[in-house]
C-alpha atoms as a PDB file:
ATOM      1  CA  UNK A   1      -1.313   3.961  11.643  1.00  0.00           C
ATOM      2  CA  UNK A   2      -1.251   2.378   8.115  1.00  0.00           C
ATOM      3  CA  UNK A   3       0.012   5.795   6.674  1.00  0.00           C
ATOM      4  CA  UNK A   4       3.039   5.644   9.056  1.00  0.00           C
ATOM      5  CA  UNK A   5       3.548   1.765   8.717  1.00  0.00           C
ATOM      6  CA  UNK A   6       3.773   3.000   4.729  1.00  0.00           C
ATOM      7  CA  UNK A   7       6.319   5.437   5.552  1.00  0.00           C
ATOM      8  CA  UNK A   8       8.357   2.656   7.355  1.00  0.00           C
ATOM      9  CA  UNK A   9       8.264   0.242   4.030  1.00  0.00           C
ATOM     10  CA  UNK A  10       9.097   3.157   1.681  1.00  0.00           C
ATOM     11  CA  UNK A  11      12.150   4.896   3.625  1.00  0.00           C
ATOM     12  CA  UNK A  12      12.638   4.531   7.603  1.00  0.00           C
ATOM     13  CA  UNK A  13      12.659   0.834   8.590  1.00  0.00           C
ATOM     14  CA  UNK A  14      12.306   2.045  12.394  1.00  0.00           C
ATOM     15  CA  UNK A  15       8.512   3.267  11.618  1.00  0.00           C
ATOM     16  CA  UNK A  16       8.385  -0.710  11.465  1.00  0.00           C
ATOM     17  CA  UNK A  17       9.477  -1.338  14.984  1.00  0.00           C
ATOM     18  CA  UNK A  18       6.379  -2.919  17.109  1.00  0.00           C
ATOM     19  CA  UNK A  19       8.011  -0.729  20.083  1.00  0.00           C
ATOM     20  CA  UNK A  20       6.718   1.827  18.351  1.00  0.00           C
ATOM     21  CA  UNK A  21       3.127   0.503  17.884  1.00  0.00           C
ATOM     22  CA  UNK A  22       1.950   1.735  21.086  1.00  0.00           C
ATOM     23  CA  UNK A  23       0.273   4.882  22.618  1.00  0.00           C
ATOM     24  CA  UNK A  24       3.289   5.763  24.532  1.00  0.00           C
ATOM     25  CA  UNK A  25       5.013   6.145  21.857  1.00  0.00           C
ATOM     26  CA  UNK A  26       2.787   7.596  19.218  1.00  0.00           C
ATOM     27  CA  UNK A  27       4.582  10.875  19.537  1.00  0.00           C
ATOM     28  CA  UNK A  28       7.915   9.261  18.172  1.00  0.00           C
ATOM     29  CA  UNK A  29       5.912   7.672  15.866  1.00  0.00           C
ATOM     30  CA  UNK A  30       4.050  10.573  13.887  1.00  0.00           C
ATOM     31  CA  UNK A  31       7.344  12.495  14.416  1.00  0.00           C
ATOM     32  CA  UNK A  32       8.964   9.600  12.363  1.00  0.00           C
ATOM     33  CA  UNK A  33       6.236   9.305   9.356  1.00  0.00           C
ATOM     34  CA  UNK A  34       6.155  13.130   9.088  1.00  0.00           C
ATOM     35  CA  UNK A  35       9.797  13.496   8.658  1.00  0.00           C
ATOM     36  CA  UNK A  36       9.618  10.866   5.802  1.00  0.00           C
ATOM     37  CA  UNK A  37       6.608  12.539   4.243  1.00  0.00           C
ATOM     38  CA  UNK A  38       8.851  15.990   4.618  1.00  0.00           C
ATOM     39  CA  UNK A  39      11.956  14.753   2.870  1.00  0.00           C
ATOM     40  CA  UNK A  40      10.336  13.240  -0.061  1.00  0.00           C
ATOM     41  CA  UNK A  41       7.907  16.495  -0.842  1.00  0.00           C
ATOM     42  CA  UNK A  42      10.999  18.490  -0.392  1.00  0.00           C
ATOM     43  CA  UNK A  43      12.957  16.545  -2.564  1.00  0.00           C
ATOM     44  CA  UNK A  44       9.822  16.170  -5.436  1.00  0.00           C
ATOM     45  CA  UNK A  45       7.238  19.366  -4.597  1.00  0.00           C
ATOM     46  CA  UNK A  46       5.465  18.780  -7.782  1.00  0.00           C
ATOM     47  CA  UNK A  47       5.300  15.359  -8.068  1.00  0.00           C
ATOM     48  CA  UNK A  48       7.392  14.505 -11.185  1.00  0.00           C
ATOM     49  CA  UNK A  49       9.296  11.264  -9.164  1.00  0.00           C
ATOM     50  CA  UNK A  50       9.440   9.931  -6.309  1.00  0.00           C
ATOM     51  CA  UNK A  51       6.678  11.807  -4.285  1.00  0.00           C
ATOM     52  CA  UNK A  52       4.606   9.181  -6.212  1.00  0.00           C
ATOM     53  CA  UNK A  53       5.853   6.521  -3.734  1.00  0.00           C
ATOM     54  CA  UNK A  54       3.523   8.032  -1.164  1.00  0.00           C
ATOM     55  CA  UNK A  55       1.009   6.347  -3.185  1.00  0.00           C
ATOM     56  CA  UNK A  56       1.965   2.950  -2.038  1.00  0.00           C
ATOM     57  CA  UNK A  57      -0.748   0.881  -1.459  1.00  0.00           C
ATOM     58  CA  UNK A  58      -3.319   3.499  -2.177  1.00  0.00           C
ATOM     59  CA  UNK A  59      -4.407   2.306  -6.063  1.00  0.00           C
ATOM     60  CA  UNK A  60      -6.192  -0.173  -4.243  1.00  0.00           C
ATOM     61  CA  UNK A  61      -7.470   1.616  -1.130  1.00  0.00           C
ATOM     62  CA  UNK A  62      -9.218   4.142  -2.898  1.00  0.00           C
ATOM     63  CA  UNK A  63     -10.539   1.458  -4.963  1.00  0.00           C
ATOM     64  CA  UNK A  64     -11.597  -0.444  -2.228  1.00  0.00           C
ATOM     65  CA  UNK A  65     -13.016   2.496  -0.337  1.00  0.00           C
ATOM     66  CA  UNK A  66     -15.018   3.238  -3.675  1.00  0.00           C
ATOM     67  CA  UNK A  67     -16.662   0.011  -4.263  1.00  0.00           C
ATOM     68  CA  UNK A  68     -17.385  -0.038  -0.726  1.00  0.00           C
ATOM     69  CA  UNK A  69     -19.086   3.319  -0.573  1.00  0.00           C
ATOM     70  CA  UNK A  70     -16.457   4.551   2.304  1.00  0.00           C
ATOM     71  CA  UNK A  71     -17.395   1.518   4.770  1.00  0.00           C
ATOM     72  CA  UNK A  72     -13.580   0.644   4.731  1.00  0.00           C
ATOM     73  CA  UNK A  73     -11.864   3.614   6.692  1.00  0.00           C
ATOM     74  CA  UNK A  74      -8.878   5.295   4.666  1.00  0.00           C
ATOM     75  CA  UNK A  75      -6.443   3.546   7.175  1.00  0.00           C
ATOM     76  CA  UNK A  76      -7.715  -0.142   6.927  1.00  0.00           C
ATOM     77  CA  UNK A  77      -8.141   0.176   2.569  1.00  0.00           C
ATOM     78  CA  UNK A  78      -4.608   1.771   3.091  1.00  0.00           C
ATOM     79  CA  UNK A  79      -3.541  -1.422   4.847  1.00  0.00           C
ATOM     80  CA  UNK A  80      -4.825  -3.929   3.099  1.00  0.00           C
ATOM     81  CA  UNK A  81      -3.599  -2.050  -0.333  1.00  0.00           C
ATOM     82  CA  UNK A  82       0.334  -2.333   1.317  1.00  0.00           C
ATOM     83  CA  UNK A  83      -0.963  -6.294   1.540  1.00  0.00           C
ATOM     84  CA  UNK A  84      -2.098  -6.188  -2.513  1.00  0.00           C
ATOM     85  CA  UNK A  85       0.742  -4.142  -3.595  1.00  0.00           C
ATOM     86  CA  UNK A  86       3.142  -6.266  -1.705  1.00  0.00           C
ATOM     87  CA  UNK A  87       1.893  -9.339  -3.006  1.00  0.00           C
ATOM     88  CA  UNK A  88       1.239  -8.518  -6.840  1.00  0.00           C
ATOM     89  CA  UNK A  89       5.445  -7.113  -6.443  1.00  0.00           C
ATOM     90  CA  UNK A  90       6.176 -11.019  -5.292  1.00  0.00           C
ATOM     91  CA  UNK A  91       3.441 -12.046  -7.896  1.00  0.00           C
ATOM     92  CA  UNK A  92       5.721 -10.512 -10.506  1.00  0.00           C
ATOM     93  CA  UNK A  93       9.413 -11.586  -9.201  1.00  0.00           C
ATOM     94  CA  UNK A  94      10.226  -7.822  -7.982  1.00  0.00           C
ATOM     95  CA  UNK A  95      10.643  -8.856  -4.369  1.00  0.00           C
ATOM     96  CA  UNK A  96      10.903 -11.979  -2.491  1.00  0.00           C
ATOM     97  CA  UNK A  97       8.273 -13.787  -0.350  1.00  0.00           C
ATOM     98  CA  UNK A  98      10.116 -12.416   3.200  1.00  0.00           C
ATOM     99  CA  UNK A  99       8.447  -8.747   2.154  1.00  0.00           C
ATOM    100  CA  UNK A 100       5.033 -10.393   2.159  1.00  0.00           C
ATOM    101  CA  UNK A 101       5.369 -12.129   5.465  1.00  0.00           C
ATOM    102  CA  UNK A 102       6.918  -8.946   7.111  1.00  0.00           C
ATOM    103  CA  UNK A 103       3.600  -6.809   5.700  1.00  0.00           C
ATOM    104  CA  UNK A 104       1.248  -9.702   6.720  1.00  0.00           C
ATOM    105  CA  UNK A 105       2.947  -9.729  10.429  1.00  0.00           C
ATOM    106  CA  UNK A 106       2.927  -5.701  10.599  1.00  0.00           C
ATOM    107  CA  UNK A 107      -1.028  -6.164   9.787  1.00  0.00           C
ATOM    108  CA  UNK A 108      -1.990  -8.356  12.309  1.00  0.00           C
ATOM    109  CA  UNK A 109      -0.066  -6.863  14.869  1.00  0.00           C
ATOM    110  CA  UNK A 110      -2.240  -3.400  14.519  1.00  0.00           C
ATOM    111  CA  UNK A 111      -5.481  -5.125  13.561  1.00  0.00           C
ATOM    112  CA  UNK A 112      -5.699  -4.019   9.807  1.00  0.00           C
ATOM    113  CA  UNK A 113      -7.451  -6.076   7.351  1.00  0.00           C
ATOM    114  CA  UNK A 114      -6.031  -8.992   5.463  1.00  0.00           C
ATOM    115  CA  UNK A 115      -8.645  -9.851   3.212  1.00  0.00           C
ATOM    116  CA  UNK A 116     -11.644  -8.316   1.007  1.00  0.00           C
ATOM    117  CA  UNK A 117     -14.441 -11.005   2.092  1.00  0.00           C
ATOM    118  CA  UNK A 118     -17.913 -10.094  -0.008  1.00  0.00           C
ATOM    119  CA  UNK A 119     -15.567  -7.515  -2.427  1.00  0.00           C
ATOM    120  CA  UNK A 120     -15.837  -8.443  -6.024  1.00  0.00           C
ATOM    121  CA  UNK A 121     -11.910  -8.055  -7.468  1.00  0.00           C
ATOM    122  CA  UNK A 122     -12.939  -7.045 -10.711  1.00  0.00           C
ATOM    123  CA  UNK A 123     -15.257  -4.218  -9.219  1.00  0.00           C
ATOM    124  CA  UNK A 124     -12.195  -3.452  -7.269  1.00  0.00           C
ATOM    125  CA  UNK A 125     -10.675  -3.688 -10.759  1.00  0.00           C
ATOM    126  CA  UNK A 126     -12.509  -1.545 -12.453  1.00  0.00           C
ATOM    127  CA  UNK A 127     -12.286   1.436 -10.082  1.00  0.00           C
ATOM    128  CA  UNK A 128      -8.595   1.656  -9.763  1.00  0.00           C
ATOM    129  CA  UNK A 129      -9.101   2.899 -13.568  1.00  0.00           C
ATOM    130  CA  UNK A 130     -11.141   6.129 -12.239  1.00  0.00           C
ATOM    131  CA  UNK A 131      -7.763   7.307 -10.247  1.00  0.00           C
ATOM    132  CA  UNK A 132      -5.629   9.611 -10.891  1.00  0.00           C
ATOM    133  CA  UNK A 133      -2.411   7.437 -10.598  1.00  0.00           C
ATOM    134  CA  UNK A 134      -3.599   5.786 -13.810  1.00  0.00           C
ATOM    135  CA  UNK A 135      -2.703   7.899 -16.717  1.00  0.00           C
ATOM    136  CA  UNK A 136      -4.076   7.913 -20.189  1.00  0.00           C
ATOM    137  CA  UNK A 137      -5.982   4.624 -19.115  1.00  0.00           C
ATOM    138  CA  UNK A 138      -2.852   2.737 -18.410  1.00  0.00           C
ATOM    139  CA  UNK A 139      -2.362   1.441 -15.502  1.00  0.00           C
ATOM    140  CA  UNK A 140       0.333   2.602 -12.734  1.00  0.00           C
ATOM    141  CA  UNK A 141       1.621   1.194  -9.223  1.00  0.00           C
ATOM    142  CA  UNK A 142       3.808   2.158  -6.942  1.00  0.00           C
ATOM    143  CA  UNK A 143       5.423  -1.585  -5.998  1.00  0.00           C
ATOM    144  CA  UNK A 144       8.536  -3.009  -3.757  1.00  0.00           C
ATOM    145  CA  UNK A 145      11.408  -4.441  -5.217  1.00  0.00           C
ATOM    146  CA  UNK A 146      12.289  -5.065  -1.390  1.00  0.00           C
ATOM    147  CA  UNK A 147      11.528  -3.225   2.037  1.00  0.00           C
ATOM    148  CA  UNK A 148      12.735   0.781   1.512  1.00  0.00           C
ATOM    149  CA  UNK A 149      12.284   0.113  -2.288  1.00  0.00           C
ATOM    150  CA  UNK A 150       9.802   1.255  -3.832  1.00  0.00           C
ATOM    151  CA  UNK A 151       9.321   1.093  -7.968  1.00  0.00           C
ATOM    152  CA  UNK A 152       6.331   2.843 -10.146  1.00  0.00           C
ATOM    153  CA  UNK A 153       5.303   0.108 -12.379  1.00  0.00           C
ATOM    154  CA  UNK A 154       3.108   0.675 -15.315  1.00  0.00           C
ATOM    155  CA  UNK A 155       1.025  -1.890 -17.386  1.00  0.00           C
ATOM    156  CA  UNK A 156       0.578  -4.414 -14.496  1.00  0.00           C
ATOM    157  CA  UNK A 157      -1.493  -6.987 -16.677  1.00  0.00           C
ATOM    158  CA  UNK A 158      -5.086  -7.056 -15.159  1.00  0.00           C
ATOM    159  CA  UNK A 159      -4.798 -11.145 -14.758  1.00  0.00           C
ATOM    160  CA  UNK A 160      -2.190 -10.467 -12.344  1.00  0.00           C
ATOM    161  CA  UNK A 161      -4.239  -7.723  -9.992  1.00  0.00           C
ATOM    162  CA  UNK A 162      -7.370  -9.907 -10.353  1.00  0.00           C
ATOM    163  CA  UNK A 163      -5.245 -13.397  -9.197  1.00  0.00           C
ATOM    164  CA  UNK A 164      -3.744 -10.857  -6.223  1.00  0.00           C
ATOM    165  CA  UNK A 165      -7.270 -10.190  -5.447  1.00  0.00           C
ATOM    166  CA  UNK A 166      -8.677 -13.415  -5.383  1.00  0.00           C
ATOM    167  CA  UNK A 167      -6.215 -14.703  -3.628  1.00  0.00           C
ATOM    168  CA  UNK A 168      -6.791 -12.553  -0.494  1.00  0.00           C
ATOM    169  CA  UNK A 169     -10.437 -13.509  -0.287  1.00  0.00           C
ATOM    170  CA  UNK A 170     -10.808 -15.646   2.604  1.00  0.00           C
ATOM    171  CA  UNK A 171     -13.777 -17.706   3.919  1.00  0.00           C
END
């Protein structure tokens, strides 16, 4: 579900309809993600642009799912990384506060996790640097500038992920 909720904030605003968001309609909705998935590895095959932007979210999933030792499941670190990457973009003026809200609403309406209770940010820190998405040790997001517009963003400073981080620990 968080894959296809991706595919709605990247390119097909529909994927972001709650009529959608229920077994009856699960068909339509996989149908939907696939085709967005389709058209941008058709348009990049080898990854040179924008078949990044599948990415979104995912430098800190896999982080998460890392420093957790896989207790998070691929589609609740997936998530909660649209809920990071969302909120360091607004952290650093690419999109306004409305994208937040609309990821944070999406989220609890399918049950996916909001915060990292127990999850030390700079652990979380330190394993987005073993991904591949980082290159040559720099660091490299895939952000929103707004909903459908995604941006790869290099250099994020660390202050700014850790503050992101912090800031979604709730207790």
């Amino acid at each position: 579900m968080a894959e296809a909720i991706k595919h709605g904030f990247l390119a097909d605003a529909e994927l972001l309809n709650p009529d959608l968001h229920t077994p009856e309609k699960a068909q339509d909705l996989v149908t939907r993600a696939i085709q967005v998935k389709i058209n941008v590895v058709e348009e990049d095959p080898y990854e040179y642009g924008i078949r990044a932007y599948l990415n979104l979210g995912h430098t800190f999933a896999h982080a998460i799912e890392q420093v957790t030792h896989y207790e998070w499941l691929h589609g609740e670190a997936v998530g909660f990384g649209l809920l990071a990457a969302a909120k360091l973009s607004h952290r650093l003026g690419m999109c306004d506060a409305e994208v937040v809200e609309t990821i944070e609403t999406i989220l609890a309406e399918i049950s996916l996790p909001q915060s990292i209770n127990g999850i030390d940010a700079n652990a979380i820190y330190e394993a987005m640097k073993t991904d591949k998405k980082w290159k040559n040790g720099r660091s490299r997001f895939v952000l929103l500038r707004g909903m459908q517009q995604p941006e790869i963003v290099h250099d994020v400073p660390k202050d700014d992920v850790i503050a992101v981080l912090e800031g979604l620990k709730k207790g």
